[in-house]
C-alpha atoms as a PDB file:
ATOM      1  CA  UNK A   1      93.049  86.960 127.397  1.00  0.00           C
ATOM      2  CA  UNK A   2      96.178  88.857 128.422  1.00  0.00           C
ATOM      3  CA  UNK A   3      96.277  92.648 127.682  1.00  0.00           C
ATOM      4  CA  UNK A   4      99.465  93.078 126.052  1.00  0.00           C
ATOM      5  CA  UNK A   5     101.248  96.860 126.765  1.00  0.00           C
ATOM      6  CA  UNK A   6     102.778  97.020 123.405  1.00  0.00           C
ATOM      7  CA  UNK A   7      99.355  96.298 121.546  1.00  0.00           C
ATOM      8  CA  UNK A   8      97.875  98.680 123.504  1.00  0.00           C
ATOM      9  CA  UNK A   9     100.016 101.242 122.823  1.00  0.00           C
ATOM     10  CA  UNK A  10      99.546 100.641 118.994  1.00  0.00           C
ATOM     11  CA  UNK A  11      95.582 100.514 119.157  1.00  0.00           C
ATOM     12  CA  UNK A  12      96.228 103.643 120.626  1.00  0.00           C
ATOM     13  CA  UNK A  13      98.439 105.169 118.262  1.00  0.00           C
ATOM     14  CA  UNK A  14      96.549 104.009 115.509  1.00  0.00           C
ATOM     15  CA  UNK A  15      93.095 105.532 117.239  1.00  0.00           C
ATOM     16  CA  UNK A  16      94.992 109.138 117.981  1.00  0.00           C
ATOM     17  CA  UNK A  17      96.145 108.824 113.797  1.00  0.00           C
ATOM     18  CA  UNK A  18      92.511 108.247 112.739  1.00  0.00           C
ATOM     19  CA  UNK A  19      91.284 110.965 115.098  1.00  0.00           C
ATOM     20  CA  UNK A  20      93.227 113.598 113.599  1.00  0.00           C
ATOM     21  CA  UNK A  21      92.100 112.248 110.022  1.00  0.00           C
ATOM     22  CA  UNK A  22      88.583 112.376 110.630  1.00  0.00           C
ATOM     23  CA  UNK A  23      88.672 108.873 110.539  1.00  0.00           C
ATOM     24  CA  UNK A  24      89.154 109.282 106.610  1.00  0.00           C
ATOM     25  CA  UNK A  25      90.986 106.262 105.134  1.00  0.00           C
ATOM     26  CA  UNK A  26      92.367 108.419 101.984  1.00  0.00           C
ATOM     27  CA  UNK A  27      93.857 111.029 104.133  1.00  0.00           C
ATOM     28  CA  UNK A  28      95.439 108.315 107.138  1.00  0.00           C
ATOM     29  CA  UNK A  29      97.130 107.424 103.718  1.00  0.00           C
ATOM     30  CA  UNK A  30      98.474 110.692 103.030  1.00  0.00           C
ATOM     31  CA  UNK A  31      99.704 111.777 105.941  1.00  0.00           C
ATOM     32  CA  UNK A  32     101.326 108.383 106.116  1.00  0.00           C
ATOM     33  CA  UNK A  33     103.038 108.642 102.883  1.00  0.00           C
ATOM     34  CA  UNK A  34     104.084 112.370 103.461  1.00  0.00           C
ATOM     35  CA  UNK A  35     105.796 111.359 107.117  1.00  0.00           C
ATOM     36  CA  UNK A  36     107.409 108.438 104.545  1.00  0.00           C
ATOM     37  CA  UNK A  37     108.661 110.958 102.403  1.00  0.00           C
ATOM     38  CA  UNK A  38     109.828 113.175 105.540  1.00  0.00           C
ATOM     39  CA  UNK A  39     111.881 110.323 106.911  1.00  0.00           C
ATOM     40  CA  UNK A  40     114.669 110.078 104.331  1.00  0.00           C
ATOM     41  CA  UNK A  41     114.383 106.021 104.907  1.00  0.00           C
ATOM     42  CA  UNK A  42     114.217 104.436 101.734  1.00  0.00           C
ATOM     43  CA  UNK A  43     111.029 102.271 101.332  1.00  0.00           C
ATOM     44  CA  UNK A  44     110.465  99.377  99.519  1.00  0.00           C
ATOM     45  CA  UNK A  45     107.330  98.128  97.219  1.00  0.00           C
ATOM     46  CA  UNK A  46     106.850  95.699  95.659  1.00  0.00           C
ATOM     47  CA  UNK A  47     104.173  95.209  92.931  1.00  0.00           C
ATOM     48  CA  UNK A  48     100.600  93.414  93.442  1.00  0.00           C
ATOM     49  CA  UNK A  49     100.774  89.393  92.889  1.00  0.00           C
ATOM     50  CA  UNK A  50      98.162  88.168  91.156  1.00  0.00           C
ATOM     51  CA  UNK A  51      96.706  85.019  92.050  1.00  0.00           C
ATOM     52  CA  UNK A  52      95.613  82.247  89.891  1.00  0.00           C
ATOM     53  CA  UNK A  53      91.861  82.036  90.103  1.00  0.00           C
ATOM     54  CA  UNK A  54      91.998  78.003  89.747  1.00  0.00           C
ATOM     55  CA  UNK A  55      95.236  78.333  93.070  1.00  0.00           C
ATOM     56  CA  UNK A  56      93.844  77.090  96.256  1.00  0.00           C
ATOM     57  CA  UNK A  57      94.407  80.372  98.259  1.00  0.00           C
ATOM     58  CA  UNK A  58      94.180  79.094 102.303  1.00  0.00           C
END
């Protein structure tokens, strides 16, 4: 397989992010959310979809 330069480059990112957590999921969500609220971009959610237990999910 191909290495790809822009996937690279993310894995990285997203290596450096963790590192500087401690590899802590809870605060890699923080800091995330706190650079959200620093950017003055207005962010969308939407709420969680449940799925029908008898739905064929594929």
């Amino acid at each position: 397989m191909k290495n790809d330069p822009i996937v690279a480059e993310v894995r990285a990112i997203r290596d450096e992010l963790a590192a500087q957590c401690g590899y802590d999921i809870k605060e890699i969500f923080r800091k995330l959310r706190e650079q959200q609220a620093k950017s003055g971009l207005k962010y969308v959610r939407y709420p969680a979809r449940r799925v029908n237990p008898t739905e064929d999910v594929r």
